[in-house]
C-alpha atoms as a PDB file:
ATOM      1  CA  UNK A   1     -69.912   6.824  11.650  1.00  0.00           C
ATOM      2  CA  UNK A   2     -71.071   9.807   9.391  1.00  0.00           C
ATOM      3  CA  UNK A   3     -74.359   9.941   7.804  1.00  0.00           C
ATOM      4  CA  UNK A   4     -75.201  12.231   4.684  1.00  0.00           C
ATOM      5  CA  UNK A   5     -78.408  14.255   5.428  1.00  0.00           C
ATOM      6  CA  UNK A   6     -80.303  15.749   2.315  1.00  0.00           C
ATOM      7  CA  UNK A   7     -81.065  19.615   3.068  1.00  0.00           C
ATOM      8  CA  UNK A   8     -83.170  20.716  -0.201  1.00  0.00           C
ATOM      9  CA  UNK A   9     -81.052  20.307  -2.917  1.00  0.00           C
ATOM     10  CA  UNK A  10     -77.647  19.905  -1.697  1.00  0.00           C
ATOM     11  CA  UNK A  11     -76.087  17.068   0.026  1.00  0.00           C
ATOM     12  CA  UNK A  12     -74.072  17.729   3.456  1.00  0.00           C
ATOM     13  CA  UNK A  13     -71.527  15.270   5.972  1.00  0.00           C
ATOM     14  CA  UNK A  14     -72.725  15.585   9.272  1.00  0.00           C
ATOM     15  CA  UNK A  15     -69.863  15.116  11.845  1.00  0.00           C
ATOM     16  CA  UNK A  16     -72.148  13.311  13.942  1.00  0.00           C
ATOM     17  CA  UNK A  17     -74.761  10.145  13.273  1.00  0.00           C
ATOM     18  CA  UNK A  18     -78.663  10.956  13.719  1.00  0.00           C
ATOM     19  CA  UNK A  19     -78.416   9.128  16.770  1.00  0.00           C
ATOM     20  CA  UNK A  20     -75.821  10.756  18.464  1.00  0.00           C
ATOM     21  CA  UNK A  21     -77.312  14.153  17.041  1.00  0.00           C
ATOM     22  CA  UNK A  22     -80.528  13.291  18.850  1.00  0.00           C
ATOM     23  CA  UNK A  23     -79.329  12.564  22.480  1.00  0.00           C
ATOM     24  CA  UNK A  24     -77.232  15.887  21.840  1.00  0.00           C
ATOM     25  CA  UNK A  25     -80.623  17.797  21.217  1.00  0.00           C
ATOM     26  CA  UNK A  26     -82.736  16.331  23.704  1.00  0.00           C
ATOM     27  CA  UNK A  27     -80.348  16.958  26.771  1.00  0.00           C
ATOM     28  CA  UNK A  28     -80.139  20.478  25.186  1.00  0.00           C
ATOM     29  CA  UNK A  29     -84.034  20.520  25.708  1.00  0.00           C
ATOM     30  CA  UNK A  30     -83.332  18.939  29.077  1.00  0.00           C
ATOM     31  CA  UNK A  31     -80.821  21.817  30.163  1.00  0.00           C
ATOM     32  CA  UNK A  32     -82.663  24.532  28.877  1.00  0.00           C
ATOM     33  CA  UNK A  33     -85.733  22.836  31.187  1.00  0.00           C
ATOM     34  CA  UNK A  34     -83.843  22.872  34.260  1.00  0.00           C
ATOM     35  CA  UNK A  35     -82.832  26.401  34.011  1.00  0.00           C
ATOM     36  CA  UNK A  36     -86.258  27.896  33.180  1.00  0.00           C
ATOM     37  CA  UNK A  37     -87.567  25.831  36.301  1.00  0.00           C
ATOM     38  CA  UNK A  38     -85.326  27.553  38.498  1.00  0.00           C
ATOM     39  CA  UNK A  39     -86.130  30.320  37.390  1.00  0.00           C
ATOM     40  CA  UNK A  40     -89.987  29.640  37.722  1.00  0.00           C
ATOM     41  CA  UNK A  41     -89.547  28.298  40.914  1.00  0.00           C
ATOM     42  CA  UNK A  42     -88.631  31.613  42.587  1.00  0.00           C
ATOM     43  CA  UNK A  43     -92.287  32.379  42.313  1.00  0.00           C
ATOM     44  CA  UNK A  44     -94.893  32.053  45.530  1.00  0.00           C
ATOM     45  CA  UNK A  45     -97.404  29.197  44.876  1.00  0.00           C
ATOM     46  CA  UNK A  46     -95.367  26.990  42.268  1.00  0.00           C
ATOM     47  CA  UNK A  47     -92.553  27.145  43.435  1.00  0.00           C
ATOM     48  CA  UNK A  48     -92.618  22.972  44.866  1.00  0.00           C
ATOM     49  CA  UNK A  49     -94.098  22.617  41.659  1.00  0.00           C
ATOM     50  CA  UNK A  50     -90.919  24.118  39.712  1.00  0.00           C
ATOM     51  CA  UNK A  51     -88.757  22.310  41.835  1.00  0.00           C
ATOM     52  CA  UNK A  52     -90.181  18.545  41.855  1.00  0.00           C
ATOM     53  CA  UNK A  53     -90.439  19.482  37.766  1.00  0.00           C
ATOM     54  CA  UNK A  54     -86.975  20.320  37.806  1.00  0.00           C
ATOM     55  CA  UNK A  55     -85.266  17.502  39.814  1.00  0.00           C
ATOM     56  CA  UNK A  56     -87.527  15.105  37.249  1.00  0.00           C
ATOM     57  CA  UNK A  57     -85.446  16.541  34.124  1.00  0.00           C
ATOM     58  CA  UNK A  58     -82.135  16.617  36.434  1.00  0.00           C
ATOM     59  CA  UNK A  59     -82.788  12.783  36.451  1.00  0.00           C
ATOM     60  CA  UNK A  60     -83.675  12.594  32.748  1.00  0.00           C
ATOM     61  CA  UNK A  61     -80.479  14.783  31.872  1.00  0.00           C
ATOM     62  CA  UNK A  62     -77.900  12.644  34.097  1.00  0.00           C
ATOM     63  CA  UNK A  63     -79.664   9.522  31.740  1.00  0.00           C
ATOM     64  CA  UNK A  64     -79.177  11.125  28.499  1.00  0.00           C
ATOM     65  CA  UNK A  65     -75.608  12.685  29.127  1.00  0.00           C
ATOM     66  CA  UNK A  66     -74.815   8.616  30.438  1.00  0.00           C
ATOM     67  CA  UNK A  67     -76.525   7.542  26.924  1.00  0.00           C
ATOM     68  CA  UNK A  68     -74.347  10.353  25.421  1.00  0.00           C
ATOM     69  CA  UNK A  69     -71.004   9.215  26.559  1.00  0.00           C
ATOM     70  CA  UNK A  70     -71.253   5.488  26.115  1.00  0.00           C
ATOM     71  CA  UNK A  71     -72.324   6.199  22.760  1.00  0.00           C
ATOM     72  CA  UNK A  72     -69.113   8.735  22.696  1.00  0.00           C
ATOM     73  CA  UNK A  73     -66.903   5.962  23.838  1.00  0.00           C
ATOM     74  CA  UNK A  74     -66.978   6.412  27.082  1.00  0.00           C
ATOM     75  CA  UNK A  75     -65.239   9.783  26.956  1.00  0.00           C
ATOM     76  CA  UNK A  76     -65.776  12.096  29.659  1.00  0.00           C
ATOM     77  CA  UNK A  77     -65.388  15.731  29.961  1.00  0.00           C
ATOM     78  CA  UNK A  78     -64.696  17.832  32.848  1.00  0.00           C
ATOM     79  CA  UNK A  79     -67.487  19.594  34.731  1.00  0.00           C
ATOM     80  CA  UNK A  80     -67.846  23.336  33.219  1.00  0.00           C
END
């Protein structure tokens, strides 16, 4: 299903549906999480911090990427 989004004046087809564009952004966010908690985690003194922060968005990642590919119809790509 395609939505039309209004950006000012002109009129544009999304390839994706709001919804699907959403779970797409927020395990973006999610990613982008886990990597800069590795990377804080390599610090003295919040480094358990880091860590418990980052297996908490691993868990919210593996649920959006599941919400991702139902809603993709239940396609599944290989790991990159």
């Amino acid at each position: 299903m395609q939505q039309t989004r209004q950006t000012d004046s002109t009129a544009s087809r999304s390839p994706v549906d709001d919804a699907t564009y959403d779970l797409l952004q927020a395990l973006t966010s999610k990613l982008e999480a886990i990597e800069a908690y590795q990377m804080y985690a390599e610090d003295e003194g919040v480094r358990d911090l880091f860590e418990r922060l980052g297996r908490e968005e691993q868990q919210h990642a593996e649920q959006l990427l599941t919400a991702l590919r139902q809603r993709l119809g239940g396609r599944s790509g290989g790991s990159a």
